[in-house]
C-alpha atoms as a PDB file:
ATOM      1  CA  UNK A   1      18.782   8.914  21.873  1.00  0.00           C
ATOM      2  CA  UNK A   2      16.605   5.856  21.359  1.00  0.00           C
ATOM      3  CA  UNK A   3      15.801   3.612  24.292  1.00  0.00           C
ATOM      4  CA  UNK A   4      17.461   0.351  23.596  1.00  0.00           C
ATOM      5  CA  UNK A   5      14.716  -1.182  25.597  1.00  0.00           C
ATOM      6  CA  UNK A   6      12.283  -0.227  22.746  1.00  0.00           C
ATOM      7  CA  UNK A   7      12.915  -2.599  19.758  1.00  0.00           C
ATOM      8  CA  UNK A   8      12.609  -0.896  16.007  1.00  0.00           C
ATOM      9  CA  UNK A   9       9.636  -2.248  14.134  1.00  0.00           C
ATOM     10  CA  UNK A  10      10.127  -5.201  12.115  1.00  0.00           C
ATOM     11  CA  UNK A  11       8.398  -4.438   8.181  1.00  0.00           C
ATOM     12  CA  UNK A  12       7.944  -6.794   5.666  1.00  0.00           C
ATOM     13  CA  UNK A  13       8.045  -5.431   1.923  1.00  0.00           C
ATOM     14  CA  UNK A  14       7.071  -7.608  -1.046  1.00  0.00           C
ATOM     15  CA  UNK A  15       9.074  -7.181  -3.507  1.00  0.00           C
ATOM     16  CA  UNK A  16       8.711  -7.642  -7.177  1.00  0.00           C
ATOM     17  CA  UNK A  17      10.462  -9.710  -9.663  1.00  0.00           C
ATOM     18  CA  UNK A  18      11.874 -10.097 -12.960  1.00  0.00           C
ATOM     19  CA  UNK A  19      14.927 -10.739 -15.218  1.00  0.00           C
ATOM     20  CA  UNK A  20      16.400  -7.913 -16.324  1.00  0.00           C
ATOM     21  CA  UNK A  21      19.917  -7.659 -14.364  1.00  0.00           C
ATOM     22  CA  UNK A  22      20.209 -11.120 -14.670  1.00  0.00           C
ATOM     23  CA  UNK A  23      19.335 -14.283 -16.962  1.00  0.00           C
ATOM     24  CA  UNK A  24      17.772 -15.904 -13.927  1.00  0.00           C
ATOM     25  CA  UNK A  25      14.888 -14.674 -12.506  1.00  0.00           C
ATOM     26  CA  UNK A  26      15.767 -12.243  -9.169  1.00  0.00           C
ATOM     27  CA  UNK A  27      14.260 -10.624  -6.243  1.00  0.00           C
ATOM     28  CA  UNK A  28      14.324  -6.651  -6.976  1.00  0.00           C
ATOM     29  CA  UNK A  29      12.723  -3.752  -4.641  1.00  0.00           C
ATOM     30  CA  UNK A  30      13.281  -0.095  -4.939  1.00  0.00           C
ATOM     31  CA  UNK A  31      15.812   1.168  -2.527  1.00  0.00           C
ATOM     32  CA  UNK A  32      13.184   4.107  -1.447  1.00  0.00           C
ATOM     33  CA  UNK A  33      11.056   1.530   0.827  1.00  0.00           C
ATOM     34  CA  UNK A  34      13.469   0.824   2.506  1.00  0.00           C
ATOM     35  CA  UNK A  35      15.151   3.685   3.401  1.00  0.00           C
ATOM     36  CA  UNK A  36      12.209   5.578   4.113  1.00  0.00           C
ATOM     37  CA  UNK A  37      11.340   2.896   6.663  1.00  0.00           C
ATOM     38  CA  UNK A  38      14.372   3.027   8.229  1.00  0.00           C
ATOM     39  CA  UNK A  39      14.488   6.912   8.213  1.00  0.00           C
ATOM     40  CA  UNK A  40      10.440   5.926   9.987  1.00  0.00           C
ATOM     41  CA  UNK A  41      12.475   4.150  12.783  1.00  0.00           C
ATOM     42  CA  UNK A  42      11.674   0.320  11.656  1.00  0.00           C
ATOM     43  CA  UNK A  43      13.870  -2.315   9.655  1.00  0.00           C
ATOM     44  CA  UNK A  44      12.427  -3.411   6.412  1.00  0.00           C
ATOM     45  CA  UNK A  45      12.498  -7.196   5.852  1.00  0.00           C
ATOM     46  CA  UNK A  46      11.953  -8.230   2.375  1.00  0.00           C
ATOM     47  CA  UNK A  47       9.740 -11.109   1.532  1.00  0.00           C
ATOM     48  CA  UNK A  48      10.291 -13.773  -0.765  1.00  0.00           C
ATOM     49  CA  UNK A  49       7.459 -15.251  -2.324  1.00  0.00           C
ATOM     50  CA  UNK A  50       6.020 -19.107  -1.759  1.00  0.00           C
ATOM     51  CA  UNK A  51       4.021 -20.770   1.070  1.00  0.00           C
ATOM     52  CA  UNK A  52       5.960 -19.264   3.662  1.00  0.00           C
ATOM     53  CA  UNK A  53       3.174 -16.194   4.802  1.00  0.00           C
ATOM     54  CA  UNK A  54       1.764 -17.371   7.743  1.00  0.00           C
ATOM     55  CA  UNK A  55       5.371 -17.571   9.219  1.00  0.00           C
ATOM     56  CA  UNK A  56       6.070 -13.840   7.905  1.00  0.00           C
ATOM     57  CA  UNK A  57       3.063 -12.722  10.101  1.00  0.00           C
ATOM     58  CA  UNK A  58       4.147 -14.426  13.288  1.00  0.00           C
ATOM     59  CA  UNK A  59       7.771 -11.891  12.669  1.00  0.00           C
ATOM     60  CA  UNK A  60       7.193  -8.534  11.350  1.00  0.00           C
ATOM     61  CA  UNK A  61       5.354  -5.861  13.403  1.00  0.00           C
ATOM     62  CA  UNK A  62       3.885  -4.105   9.822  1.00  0.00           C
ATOM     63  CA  UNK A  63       3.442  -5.174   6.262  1.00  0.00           C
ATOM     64  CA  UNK A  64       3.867  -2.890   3.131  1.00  0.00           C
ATOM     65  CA  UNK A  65       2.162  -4.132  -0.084  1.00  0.00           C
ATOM     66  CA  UNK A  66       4.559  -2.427  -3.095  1.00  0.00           C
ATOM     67  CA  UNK A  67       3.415  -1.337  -5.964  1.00  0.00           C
ATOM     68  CA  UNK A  68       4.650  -2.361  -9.469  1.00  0.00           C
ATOM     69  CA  UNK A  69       4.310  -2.318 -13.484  1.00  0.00           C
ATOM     70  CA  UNK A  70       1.411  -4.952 -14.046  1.00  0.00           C
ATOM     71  CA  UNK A  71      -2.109  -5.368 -13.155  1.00  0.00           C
ATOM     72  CA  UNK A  72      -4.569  -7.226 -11.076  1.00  0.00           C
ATOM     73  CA  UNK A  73      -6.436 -10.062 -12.612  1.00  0.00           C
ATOM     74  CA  UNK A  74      -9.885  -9.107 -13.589  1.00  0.00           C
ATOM     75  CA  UNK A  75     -11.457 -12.355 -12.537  1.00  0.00           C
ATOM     76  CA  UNK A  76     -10.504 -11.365  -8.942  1.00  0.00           C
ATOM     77  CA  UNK A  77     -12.645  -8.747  -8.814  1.00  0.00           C
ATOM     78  CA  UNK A  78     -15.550 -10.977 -10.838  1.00  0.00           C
ATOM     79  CA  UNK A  79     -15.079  -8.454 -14.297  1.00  0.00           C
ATOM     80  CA  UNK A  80     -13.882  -9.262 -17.419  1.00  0.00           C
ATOM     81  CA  UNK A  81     -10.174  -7.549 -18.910  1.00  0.00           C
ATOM     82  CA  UNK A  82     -11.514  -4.750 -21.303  1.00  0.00           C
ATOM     83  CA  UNK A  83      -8.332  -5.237 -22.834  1.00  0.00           C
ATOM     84  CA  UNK A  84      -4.650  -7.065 -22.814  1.00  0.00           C
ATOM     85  CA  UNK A  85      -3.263  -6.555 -18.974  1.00  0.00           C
ATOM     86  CA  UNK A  86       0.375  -7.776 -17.627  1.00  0.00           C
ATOM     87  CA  UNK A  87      -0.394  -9.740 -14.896  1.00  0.00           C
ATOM     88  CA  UNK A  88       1.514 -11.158 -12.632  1.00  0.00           C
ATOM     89  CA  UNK A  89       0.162 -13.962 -11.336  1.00  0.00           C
ATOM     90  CA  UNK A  90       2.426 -15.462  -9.002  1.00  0.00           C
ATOM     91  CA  UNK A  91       2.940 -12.250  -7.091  1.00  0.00           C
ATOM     92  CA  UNK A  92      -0.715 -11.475  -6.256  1.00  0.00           C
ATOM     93  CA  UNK A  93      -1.710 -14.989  -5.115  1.00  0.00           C
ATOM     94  CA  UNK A  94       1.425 -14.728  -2.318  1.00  0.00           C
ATOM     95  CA  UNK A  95       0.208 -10.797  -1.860  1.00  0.00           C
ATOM     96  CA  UNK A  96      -3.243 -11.754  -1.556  1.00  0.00           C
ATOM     97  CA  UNK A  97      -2.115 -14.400   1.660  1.00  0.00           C
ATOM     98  CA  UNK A  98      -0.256 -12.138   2.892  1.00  0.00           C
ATOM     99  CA  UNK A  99      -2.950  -9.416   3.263  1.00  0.00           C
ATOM    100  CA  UNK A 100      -5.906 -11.973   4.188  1.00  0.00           C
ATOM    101  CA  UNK A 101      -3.592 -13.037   6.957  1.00  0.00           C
ATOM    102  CA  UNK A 102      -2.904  -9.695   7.960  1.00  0.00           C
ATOM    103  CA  UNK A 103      -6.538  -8.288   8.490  1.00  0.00           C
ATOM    104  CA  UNK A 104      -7.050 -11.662  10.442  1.00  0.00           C
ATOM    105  CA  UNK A 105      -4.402 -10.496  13.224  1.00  0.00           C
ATOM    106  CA  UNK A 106      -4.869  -6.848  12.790  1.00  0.00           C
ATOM    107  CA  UNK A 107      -0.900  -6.509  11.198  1.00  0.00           C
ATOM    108  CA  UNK A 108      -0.200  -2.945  10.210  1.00  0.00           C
ATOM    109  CA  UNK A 109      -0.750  -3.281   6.567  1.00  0.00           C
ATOM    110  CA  UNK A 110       0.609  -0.359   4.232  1.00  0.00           C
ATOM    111  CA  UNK A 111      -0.642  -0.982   0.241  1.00  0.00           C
ATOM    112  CA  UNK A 112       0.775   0.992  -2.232  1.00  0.00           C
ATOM    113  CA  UNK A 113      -0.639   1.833  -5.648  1.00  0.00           C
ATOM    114  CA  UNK A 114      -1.035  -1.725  -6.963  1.00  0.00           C
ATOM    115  CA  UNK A 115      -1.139  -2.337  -3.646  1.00  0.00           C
ATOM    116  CA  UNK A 116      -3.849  -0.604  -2.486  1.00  0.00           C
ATOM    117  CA  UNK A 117      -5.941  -1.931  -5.368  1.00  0.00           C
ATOM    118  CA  UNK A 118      -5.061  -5.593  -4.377  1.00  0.00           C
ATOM    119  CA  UNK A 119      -6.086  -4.476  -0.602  1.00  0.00           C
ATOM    120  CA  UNK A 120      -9.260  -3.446  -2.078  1.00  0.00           C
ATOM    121  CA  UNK A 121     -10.267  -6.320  -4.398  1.00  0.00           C
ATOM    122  CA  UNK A 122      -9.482  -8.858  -1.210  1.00  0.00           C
ATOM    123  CA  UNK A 123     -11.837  -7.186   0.605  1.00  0.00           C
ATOM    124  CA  UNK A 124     -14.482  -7.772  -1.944  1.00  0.00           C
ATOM    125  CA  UNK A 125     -13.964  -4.699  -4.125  1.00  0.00           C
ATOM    126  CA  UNK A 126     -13.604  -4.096  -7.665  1.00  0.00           C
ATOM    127  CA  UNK A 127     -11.581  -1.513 -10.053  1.00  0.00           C
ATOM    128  CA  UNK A 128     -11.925   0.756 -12.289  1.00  0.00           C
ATOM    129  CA  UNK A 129      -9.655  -0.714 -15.426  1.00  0.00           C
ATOM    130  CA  UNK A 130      -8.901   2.365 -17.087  1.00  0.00           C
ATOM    131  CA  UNK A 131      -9.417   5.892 -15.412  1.00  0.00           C
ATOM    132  CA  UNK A 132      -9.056   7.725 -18.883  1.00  0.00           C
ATOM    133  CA  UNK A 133     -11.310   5.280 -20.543  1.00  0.00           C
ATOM    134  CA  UNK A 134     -13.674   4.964 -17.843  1.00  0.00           C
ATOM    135  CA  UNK A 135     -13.945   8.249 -15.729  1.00  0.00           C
ATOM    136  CA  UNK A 136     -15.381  11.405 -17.092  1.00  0.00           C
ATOM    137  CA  UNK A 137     -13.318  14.314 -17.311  1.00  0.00           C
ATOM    138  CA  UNK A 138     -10.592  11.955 -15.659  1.00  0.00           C
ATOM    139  CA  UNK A 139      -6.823  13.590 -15.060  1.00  0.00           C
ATOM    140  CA  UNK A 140      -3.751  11.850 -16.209  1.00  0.00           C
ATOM    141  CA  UNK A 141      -2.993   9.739 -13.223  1.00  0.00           C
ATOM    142  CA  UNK A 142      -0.084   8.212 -15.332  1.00  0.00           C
ATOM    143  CA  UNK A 143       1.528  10.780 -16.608  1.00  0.00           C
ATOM    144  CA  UNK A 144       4.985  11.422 -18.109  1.00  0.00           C
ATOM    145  CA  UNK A 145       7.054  13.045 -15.248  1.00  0.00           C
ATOM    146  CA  UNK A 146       8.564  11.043 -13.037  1.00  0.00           C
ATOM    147  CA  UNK A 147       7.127   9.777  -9.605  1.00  0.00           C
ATOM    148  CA  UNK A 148       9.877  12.036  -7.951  1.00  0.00           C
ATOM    149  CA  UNK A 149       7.629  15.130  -9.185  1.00  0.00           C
ATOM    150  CA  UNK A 150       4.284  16.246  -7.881  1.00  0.00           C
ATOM    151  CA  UNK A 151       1.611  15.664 -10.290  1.00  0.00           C
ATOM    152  CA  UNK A 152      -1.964  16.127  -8.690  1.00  0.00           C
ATOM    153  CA  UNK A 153      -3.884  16.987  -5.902  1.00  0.00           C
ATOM    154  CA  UNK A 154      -6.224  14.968  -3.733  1.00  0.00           C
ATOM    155  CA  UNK A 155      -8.577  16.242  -1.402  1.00  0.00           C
ATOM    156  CA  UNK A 156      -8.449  14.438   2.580  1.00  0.00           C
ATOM    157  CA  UNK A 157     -12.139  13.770   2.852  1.00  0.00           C
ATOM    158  CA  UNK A 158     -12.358  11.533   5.880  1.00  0.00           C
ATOM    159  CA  UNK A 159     -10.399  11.740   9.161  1.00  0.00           C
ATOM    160  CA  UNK A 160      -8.055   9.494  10.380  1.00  0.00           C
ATOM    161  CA  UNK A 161      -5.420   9.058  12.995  1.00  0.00           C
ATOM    162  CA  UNK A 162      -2.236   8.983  10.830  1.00  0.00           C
ATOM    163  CA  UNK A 163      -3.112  12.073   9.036  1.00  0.00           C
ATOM    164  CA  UNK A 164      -2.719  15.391  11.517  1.00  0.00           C
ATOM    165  CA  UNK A 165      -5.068  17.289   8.835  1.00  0.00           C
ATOM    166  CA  UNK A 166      -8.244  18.768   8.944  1.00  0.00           C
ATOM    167  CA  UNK A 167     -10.724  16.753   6.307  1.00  0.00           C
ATOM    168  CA  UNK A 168     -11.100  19.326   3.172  1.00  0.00           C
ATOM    169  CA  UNK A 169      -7.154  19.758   3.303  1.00  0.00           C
ATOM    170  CA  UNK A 170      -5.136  19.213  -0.015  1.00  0.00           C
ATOM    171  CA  UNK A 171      -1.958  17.903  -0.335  1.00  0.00           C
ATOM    172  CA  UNK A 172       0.346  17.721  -3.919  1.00  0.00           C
ATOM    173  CA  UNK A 173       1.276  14.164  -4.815  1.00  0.00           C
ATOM    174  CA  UNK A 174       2.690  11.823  -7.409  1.00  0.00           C
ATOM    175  CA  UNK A 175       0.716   9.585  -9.559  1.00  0.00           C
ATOM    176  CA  UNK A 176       2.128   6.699 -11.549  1.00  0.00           C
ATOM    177  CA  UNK A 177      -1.634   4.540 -12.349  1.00  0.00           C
ATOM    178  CA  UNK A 178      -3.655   3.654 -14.960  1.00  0.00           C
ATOM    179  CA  UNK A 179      -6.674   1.995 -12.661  1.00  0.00           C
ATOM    180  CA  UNK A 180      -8.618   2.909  -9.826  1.00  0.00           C
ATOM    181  CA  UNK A 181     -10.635   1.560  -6.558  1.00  0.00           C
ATOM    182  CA  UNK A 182     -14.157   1.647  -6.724  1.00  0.00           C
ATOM    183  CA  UNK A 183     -15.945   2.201  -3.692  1.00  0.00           C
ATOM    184  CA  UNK A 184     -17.174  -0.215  -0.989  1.00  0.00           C
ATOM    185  CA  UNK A 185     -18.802  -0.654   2.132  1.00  0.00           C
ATOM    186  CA  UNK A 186     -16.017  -2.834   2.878  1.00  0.00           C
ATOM    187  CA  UNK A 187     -13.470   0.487   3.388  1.00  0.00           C
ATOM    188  CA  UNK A 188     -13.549   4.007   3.871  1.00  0.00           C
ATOM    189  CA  UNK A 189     -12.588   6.483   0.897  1.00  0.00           C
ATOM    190  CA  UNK A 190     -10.215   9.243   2.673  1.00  0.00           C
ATOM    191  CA  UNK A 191      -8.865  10.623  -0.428  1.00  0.00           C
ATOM    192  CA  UNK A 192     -10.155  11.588  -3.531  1.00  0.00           C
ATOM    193  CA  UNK A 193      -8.504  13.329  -6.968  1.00  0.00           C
ATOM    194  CA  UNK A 194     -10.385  16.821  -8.234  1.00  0.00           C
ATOM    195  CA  UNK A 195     -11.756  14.128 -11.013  1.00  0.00           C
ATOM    196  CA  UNK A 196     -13.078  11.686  -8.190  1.00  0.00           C
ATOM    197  CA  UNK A 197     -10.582   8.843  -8.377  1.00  0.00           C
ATOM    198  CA  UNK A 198     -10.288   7.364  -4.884  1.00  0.00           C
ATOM    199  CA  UNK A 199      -6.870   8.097  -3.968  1.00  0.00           C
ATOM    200  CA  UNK A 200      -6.563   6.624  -0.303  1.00  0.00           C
ATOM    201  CA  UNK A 201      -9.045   4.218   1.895  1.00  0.00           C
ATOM    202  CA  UNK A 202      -8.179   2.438   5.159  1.00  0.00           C
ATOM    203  CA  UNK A 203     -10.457  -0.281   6.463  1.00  0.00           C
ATOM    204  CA  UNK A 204     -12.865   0.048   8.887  1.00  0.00           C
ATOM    205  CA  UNK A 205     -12.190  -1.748  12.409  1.00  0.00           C
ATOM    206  CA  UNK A 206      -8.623  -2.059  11.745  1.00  0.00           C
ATOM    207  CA  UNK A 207      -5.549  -0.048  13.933  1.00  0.00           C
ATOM    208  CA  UNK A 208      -3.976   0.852  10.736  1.00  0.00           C
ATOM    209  CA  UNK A 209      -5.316  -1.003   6.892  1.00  0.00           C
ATOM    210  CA  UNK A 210      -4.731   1.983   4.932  1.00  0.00           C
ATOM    211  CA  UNK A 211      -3.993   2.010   0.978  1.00  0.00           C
ATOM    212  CA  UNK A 212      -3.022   5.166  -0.610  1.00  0.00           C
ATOM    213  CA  UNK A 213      -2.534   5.053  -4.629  1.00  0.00           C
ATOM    214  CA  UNK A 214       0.413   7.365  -4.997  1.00  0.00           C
ATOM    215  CA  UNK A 215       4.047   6.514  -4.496  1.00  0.00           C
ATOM    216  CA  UNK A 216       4.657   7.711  -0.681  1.00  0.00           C
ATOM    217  CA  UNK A 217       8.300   6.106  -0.614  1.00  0.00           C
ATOM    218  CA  UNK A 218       9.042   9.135  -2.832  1.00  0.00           C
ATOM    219  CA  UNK A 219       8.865  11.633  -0.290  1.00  0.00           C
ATOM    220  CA  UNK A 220       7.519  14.203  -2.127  1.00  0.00           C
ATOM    221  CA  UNK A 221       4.774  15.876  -0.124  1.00  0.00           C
ATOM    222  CA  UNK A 222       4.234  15.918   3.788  1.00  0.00           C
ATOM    223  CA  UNK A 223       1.656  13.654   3.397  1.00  0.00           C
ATOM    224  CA  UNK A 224       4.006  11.054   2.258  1.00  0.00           C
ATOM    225  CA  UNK A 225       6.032  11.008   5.733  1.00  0.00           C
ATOM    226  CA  UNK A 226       2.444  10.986   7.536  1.00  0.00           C
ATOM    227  CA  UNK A 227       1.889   7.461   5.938  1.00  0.00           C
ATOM    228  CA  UNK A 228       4.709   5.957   7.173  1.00  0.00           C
ATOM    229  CA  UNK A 229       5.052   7.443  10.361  1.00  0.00           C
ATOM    230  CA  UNK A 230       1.580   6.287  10.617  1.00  0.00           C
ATOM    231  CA  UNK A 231       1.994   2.420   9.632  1.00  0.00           C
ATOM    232  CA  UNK A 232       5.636   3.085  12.565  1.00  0.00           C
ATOM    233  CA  UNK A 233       3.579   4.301  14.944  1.00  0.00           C
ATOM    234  CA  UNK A 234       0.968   1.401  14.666  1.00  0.00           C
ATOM    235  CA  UNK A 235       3.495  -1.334  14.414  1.00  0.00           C
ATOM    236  CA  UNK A 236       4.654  -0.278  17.865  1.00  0.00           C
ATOM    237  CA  UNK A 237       1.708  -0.568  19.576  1.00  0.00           C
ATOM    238  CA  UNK A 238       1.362  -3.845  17.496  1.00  0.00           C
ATOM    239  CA  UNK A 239       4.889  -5.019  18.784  1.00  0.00           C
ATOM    240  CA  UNK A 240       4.016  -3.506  22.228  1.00  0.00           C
ATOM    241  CA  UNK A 241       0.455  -5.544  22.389  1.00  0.00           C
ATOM    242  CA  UNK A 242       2.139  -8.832  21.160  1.00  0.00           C
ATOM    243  CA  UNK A 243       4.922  -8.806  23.339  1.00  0.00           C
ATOM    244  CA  UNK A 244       2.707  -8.192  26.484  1.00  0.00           C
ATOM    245  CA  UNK A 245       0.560 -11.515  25.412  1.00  0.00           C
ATOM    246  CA  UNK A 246       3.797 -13.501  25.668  1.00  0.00           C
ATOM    247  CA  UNK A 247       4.534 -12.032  29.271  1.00  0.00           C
ATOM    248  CA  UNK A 248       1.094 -13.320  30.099  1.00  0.00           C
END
């Protein structure tokens, strides 16, 4: 039975958005986040874009950066497009607050796929554009089957807290991606693909910065449940830290 004395983590998801169930533009987010996150014990609290991110900060106990269909601008990581990208660019500026503000105050911060690449790039690193183009003997990390299917392994090569796995161990994942995170001093690589795409970091000095590219919210692998349990188990001590500064 849970201890009503122990409040459930508070996690704000960015969501994406679009038209198509509607003429006017609408909020949309995959029901997945947010059940997994309450199945984690937290409550997910969607975002709405605009100037509003500091505030966000000062509520949630852990931030989840989604993924989505477009791509990160180019000139944020100081490279040039090698070819037409959908961009989006609305949703990265407000992402991009979000996660500078974050780091700042040590927030839990979860990216996924797009999101780990945005993580990445606003800590000074840069992508790879296109893994088949640009990767030797590169896998298909955007494949056909469906995110609910396992499509590749990845190797754990560093170790972390959130992952109760030796480093060498290989776990089966999805992969729905067409780019990739280069590597920088600015984060540690923790994952890799057989082909050498970097497939999870988490920034060092940081309770819990961690980007993985797959689709965890799918639930397909062990590994997936370690992530959020993970980002759950650091927004409580988060919550727990914060609400002994007020008693102060």
């Amino acid at each position: 039975m849970r201890n009503a004395s122990i409040p459930r983590p508070l996690i704000g998801i960015t969501p994406d958005v679009g038209t198509d169930l509607a003429a006017e533009a609408e909020y949309a987010i995959r029901r997945n986040y947010c059940d997994i996150i309450l199945a984690a014990g937290g409550v997910p609290i969607i975002l709405p874009y605009g100037n509003a991110a500091n505030d966000y900060l000062t509520l949630v106990d852990g931030l989840i950066i989604t993924g989505g269909l477009f791509d990160i601008d180019p000139a944020l990581y100081r490279q040039r497009p090698q070819k037409a990208l959908v961009t989006k660019a609305e949703r990265t500026k407000f992402e991009k607050m979000l996660i500078e503000g974050a780091l700042v105050l040590n927030l839990p911060t979860l990216g996924i796929c797009n999101g780990m690449q945005l993580l990445a790039v606003t800590l000074g690193g840069g992508l790879v554009q296109d893994i088949l183009h640009d990767v030797p003997g590169a896998l298909d990390h955007s494949p056909d089957s469906p995110a609910t299917k396992r499509h590749h392994a990845i190797q754990i090569t560093g170790a972390t807290d959130w992952i109760p796995a030796a480093a060498c161990s290989v776990f089966q994942v999805n992969s729905v991606h067409h780019q990739a995170v280069m590597p920088s001093p600015a984060y540690r690589t923790i994952a890799v693909a057989d082909d050498g795409v970097i497939e999870a970091i988490d920034v060092v000095g940081h309770d819990f910065a961690v980007g993985v590219q797959w689709h965890p919210e799918y639930a397909v692998s062990p590994l997936d449940h370690y992530v959020f349990e993970g980002l759950l188990a650091a927004a409580r001590r988060y919550n727990h830290a914060r609400s002994e500064l007020r008693c102060d």
